[in-house]
C-alpha atoms as a PDB file:
ATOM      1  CA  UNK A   1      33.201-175.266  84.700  1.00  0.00           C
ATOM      2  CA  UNK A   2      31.970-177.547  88.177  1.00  0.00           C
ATOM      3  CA  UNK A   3      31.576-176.406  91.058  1.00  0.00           C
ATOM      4  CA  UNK A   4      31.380-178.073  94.592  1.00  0.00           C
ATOM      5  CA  UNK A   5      28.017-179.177  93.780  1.00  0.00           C
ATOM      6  CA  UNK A   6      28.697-180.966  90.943  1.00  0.00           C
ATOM      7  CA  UNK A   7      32.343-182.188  91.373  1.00  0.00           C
ATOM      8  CA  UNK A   8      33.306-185.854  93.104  1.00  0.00           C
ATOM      9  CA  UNK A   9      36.034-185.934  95.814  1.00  0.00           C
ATOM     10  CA  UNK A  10      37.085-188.824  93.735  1.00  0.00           C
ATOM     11  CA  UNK A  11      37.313-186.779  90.013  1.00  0.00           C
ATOM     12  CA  UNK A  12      39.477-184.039  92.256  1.00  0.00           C
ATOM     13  CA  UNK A  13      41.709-187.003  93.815  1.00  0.00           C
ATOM     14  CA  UNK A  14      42.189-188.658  90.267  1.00  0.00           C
ATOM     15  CA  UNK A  15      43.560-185.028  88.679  1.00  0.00           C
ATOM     16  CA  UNK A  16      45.614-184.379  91.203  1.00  0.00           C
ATOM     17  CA  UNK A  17      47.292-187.417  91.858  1.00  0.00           C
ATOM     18  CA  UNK A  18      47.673-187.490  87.769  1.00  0.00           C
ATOM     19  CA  UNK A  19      49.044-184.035  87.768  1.00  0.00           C
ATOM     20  CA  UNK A  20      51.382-185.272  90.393  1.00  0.00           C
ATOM     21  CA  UNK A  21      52.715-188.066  88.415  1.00  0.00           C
ATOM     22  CA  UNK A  22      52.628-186.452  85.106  1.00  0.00           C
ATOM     23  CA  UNK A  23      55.866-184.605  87.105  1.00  0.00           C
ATOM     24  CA  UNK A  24      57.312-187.289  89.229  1.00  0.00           C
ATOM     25  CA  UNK A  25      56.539-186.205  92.131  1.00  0.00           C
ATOM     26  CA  UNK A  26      55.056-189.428  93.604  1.00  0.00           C
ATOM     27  CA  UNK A  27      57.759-190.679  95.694  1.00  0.00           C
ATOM     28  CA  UNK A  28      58.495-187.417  97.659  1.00  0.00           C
ATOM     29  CA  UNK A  29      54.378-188.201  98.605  1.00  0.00           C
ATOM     30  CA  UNK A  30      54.617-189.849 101.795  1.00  0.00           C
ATOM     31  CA  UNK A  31      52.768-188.980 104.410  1.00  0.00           C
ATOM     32  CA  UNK A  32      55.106-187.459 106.518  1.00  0.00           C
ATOM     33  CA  UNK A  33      55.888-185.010 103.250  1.00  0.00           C
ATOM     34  CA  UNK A  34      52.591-184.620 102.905  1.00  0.00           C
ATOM     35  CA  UNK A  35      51.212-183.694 106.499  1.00  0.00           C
ATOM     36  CA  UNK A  36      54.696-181.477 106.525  1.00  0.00           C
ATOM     37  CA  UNK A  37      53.598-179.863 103.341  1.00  0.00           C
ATOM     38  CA  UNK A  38      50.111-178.927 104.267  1.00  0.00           C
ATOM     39  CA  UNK A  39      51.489-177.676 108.002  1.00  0.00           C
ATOM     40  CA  UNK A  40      53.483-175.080 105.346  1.00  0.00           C
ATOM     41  CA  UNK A  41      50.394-174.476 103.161  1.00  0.00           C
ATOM     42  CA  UNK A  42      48.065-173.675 105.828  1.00  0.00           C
ATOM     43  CA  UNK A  43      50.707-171.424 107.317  1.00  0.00           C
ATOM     44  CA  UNK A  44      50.422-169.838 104.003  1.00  0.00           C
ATOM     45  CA  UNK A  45      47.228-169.449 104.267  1.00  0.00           C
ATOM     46  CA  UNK A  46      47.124-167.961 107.749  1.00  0.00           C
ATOM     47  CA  UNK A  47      49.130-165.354 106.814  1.00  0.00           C
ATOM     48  CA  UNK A  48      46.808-163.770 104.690  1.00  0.00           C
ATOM     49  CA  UNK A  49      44.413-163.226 107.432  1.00  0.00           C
ATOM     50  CA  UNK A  50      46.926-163.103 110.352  1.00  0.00           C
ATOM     51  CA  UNK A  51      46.443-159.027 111.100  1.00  0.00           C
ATOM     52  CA  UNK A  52      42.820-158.674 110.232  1.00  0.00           C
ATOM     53  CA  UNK A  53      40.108-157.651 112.174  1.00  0.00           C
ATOM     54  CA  UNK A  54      37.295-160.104 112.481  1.00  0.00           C
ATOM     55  CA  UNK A  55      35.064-157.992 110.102  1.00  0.00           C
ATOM     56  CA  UNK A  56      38.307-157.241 107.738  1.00  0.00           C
ATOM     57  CA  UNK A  57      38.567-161.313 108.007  1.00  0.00           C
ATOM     58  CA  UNK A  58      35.254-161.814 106.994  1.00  0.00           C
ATOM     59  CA  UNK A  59      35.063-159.046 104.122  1.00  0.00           C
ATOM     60  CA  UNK A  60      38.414-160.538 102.409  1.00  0.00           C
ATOM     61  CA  UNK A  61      36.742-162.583  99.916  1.00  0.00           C
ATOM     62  CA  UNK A  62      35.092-158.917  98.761  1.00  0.00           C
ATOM     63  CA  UNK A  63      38.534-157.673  97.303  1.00  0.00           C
ATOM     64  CA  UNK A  64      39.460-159.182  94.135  1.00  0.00           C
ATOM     65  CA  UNK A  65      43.282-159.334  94.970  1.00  0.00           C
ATOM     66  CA  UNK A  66      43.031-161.074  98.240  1.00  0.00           C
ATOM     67  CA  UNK A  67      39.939-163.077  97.130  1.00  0.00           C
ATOM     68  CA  UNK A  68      42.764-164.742  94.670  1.00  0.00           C
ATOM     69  CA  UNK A  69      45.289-165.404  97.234  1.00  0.00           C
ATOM     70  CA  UNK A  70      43.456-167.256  99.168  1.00  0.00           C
ATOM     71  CA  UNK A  71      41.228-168.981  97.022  1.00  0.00           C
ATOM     72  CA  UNK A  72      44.764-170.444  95.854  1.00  0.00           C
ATOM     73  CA  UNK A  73      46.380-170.687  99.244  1.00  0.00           C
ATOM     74  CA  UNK A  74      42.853-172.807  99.801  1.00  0.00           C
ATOM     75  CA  UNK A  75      43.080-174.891  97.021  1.00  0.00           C
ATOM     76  CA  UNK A  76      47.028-175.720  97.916  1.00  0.00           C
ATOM     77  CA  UNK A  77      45.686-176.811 101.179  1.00  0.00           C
ATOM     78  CA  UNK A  78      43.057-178.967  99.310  1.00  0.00           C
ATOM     79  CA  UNK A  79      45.388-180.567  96.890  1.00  0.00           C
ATOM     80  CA  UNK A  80      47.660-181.731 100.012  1.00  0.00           C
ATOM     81  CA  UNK A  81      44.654-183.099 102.009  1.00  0.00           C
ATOM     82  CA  UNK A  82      43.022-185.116  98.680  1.00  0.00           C
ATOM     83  CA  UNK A  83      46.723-186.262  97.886  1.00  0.00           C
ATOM     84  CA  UNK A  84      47.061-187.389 101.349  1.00  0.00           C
ATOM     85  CA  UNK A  85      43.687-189.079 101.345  1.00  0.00           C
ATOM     86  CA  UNK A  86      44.867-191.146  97.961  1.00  0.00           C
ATOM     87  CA  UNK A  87      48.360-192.213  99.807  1.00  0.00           C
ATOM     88  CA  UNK A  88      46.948-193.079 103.062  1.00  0.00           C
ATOM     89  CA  UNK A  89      43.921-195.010 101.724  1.00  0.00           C
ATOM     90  CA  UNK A  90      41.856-192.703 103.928  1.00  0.00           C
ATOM     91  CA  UNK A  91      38.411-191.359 102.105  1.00  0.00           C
ATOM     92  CA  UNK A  92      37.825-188.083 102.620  1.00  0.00           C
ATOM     93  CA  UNK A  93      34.065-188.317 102.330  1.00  0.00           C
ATOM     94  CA  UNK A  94      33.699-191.323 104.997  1.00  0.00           C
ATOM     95  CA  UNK A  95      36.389-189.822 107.779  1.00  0.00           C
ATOM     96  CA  UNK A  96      34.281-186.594 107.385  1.00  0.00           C
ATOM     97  CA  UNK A  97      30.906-187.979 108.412  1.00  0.00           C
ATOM     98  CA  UNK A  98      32.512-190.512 110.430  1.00  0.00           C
ATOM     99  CA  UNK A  99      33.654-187.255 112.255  1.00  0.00           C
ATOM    100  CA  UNK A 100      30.368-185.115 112.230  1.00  0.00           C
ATOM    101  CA  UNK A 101      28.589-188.209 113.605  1.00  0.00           C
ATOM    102  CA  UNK A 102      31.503-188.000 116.646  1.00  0.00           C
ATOM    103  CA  UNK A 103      31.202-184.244 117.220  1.00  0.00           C
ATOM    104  CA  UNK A 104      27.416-184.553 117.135  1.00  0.00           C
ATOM    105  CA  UNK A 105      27.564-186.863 120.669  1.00  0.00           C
ATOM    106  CA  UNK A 106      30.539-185.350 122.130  1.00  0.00           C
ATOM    107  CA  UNK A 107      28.997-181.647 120.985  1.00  0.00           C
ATOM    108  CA  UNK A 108      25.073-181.952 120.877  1.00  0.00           C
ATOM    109  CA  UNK A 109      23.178-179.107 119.668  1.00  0.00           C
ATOM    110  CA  UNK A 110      20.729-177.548 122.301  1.00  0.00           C
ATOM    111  CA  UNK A 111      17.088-178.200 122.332  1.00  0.00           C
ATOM    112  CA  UNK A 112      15.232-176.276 119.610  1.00  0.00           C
ATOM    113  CA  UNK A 113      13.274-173.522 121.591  1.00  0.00           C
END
C-alpha cells in the first residue's frame, strides 16, 4: 500500500480519471459538474463535524466509525478536485505552490524571536 509520501498527484489523477471512464462518466465531467459536485461533497463532509466541539473536532479521527466517514467523505472531495485538475488542464502541484508563494507576501510570517 502508498501512502502520501510515496504516491504522485499524477498516478492518483491517471486512476481516477480511468475509473471514471471505465463507467462513462466522462462527459457529465465538466467543470461546472465538477465544481457543483465537490460544493456537494464537501457539504458532505461538513456535516460530519458540523455539531462538534473544537476538541470533539479534533479527537474524530480517534473513533474508528467516524475516522471512516470522513476519511471517505475526504477522499470524495479529493477525487473531484484531481478530476477537475485533469479537465481543466490545471496541475494541482504547480497552482498549490504558485499559491503558498502568494499567501507567503500577502500573509508573512512574523520575525523569529
Amino acid at each position: 500500500m502508498t501512502d502520501d509520501a510515496t504516491t504522485p498527484v499524477a498516478a492518483l489523477t491517471d486512476a481516477i480519471v480511468a475509473f471514471a471512464a471505465a463507467r462513462g462518466w466522462e462527459p457529465y465531467h465538466t467543470p461546472k459538474n465538477l465544481v457543483m459536485a465537490l460544493a456537494s461533497e464537501v457539504g458532505e463532509l461538513c456535516d460530519l463535524f458540523r455539531w462538534l466541539t473544537p476538541d470533539e473536532s479534533r479527537a474524530a479521527a480517534a473513533d474508528p466509525g467516524l475516522r471512516e466517514a470522513v476519511a471517505d467523505e475526504l477522499a470524495d472531495v479529493a477525487n473531484i478536485v484531481f478530476l477537475l485538475s485533469h479537465h481543466t488542464g490545471i496541475d494541482v502541484s504547480q497552482a498549490v505552490r504558485a499559491k503558498l508563494a502568494k499567501n507567503a507576501i500577502k500573509y508573512p510570517a512574523p520575525p523569529a524571536a
